[in-house]
C-alpha atoms as a PDB file:
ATOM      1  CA  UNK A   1      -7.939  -7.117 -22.064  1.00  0.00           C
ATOM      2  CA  UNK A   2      -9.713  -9.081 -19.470  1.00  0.00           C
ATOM      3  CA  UNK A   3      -8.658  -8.796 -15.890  1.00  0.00           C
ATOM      4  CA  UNK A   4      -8.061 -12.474 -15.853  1.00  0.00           C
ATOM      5  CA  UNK A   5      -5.542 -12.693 -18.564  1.00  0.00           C
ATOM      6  CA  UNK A   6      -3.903  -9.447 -17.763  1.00  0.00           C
ATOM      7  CA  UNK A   7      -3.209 -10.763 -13.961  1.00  0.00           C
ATOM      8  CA  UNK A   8      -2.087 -14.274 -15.545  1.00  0.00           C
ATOM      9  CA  UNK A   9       0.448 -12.431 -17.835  1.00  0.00           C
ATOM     10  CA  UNK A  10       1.956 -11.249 -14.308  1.00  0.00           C
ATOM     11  CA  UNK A  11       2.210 -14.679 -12.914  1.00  0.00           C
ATOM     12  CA  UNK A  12      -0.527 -14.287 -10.769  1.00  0.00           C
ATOM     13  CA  UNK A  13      -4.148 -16.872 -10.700  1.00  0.00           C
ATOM     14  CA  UNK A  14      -7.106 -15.610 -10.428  1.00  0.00           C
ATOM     15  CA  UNK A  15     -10.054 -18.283  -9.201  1.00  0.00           C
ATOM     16  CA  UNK A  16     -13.654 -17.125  -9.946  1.00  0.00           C
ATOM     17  CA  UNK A  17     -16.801 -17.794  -7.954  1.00  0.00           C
ATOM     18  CA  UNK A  18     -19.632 -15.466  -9.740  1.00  0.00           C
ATOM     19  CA  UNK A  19     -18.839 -11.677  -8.463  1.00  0.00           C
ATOM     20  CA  UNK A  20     -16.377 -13.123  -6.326  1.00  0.00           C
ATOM     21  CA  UNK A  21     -12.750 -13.722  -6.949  1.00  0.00           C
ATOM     22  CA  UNK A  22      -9.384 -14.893  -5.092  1.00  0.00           C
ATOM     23  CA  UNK A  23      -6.056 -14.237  -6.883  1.00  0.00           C
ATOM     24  CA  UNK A  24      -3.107 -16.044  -5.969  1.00  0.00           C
ATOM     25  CA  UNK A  25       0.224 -14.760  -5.786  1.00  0.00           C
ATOM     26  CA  UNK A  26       3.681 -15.935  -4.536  1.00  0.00           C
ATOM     27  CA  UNK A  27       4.625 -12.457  -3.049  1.00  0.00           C
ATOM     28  CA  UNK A  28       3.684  -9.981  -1.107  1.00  0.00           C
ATOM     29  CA  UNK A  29       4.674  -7.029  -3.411  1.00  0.00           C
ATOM     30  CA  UNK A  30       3.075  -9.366  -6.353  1.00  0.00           C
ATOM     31  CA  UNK A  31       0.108  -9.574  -4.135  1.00  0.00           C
ATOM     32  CA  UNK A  32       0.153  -5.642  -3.848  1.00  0.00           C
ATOM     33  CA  UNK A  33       0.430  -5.367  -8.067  1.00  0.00           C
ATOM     34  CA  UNK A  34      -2.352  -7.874  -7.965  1.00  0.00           C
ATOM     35  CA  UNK A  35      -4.688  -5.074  -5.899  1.00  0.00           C
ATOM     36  CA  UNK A  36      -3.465  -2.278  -7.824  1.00  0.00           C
ATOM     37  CA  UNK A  37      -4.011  -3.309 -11.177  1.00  0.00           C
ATOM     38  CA  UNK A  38      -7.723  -4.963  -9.968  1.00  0.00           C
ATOM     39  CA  UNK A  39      -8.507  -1.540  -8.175  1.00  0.00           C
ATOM     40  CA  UNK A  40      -7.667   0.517 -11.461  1.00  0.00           C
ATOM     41  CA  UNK A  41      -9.593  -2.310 -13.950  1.00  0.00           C
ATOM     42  CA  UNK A  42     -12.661  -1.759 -10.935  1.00  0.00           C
ATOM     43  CA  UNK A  43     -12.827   2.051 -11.502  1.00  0.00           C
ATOM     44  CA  UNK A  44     -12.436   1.664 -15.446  1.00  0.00           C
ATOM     45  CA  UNK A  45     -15.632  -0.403 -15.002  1.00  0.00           C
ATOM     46  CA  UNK A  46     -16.758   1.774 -12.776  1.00  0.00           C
ATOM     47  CA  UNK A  47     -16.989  -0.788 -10.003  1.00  0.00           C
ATOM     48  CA  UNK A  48     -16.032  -0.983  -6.834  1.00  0.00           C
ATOM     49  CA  UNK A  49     -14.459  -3.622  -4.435  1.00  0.00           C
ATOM     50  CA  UNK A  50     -16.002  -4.285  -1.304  1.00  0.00           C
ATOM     51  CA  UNK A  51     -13.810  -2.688   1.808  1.00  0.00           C
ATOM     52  CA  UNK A  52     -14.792  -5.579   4.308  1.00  0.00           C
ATOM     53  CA  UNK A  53     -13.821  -8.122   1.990  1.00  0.00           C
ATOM     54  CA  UNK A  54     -10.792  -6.824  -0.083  1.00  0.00           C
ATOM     55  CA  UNK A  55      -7.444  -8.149   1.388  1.00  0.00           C
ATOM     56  CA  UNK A  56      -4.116  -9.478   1.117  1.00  0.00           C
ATOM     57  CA  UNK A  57      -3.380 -12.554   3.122  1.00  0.00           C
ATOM     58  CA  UNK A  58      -0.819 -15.064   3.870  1.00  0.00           C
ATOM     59  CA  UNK A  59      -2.029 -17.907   3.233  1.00  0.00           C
ATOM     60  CA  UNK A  60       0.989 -20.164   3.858  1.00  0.00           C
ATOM     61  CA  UNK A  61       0.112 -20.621   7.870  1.00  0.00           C
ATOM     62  CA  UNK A  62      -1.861 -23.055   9.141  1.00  0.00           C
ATOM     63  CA  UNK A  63      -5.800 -22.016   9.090  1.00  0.00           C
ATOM     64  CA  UNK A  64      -6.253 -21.324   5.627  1.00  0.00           C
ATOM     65  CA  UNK A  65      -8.872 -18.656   4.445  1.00  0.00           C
ATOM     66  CA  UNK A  66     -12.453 -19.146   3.430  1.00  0.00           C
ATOM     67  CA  UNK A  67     -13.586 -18.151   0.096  1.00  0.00           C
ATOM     68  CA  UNK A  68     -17.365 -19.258  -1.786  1.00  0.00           C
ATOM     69  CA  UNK A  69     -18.507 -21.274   1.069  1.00  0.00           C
ATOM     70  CA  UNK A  70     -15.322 -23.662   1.135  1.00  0.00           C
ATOM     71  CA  UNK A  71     -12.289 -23.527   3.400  1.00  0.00           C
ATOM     72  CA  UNK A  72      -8.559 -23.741   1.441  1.00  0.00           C
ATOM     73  CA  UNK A  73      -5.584 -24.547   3.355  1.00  0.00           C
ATOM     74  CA  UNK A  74      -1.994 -24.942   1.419  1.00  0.00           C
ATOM     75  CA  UNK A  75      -1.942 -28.396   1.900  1.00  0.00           C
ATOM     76  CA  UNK A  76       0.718 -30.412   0.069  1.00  0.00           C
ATOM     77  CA  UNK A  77       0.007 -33.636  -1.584  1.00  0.00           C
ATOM     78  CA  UNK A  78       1.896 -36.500  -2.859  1.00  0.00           C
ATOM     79  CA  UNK A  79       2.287 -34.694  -6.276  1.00  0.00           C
ATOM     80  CA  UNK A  80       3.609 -31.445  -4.671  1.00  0.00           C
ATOM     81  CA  UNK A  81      -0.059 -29.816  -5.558  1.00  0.00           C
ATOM     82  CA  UNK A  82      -2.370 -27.602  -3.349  1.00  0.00           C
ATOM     83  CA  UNK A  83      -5.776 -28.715  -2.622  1.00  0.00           C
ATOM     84  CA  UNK A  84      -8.861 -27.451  -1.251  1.00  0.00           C
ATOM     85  CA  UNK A  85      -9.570 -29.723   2.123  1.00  0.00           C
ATOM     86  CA  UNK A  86     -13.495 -29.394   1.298  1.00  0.00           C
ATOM     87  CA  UNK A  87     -13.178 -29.869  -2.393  1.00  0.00           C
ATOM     88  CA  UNK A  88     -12.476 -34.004  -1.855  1.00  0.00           C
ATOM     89  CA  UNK A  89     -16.101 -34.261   0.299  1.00  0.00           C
ATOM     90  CA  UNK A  90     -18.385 -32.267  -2.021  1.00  0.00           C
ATOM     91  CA  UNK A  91     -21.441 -34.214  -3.817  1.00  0.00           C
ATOM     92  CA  UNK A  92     -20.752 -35.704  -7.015  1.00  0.00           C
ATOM     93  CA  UNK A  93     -23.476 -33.594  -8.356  1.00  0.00           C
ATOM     94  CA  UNK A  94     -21.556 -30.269  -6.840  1.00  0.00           C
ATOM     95  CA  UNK A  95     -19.426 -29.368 -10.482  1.00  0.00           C
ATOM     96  CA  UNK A  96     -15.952 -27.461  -9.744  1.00  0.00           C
ATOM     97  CA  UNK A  97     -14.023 -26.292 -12.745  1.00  0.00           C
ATOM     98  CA  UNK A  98     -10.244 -25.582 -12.338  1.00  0.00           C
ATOM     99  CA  UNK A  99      -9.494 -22.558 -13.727  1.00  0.00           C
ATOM    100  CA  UNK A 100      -5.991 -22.612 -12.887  1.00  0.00           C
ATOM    101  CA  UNK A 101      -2.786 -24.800 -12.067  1.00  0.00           C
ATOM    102  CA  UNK A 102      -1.708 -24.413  -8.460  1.00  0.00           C
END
């Protein structure tokens, strides 16, 4: 099974950027799950994640986190949806594909 759909089965998102990834979660014990299961599907691949940039956040504060050269805050909109602050001011010719509902 793909990592993807294995970590979406759990409730969790995963957002892809090339190697990189972010994976949302609503807790922090889902958030340690999240790690665990990535960490043993990394070694079954024989890959490894990067110890600088592997982490578990809160993202809920103000100040965000930056991930793929954009800056995400958990910013609430009319609809009750979460938006990237940069994502509104990139060029038209700039494509970004949802992979996920937030």
């Amino acid at each position: 099974m793909k990592l993807d759909g294995a970590l979406t089965k759990e409730g969790m998102q995963m957002v892809r950027h090339a190697d990189d990834f972010v994976v949302l979660c609503t807790t922090q014990t889902q958030a340690q799950r999240a790690l665990e299961r990535i960490s043993q599907w990394m070694q079954q691949a024989q890959l490894q994640l990067h110890p600088e940039q592997t982490k578990i956040i809160d993202a809920t504060p103000a100040g965000g986190f930056e991930f793929s050269g954009y800056h995400f805050e958990r910013v609430t909109s009319g609809q009750g949806k979460r938006v990237c602050s940069k994502c509104a001011q990139r060029s038209e010719s700039e494509p970004v594909e949802p992979t996920a509902k937030a």
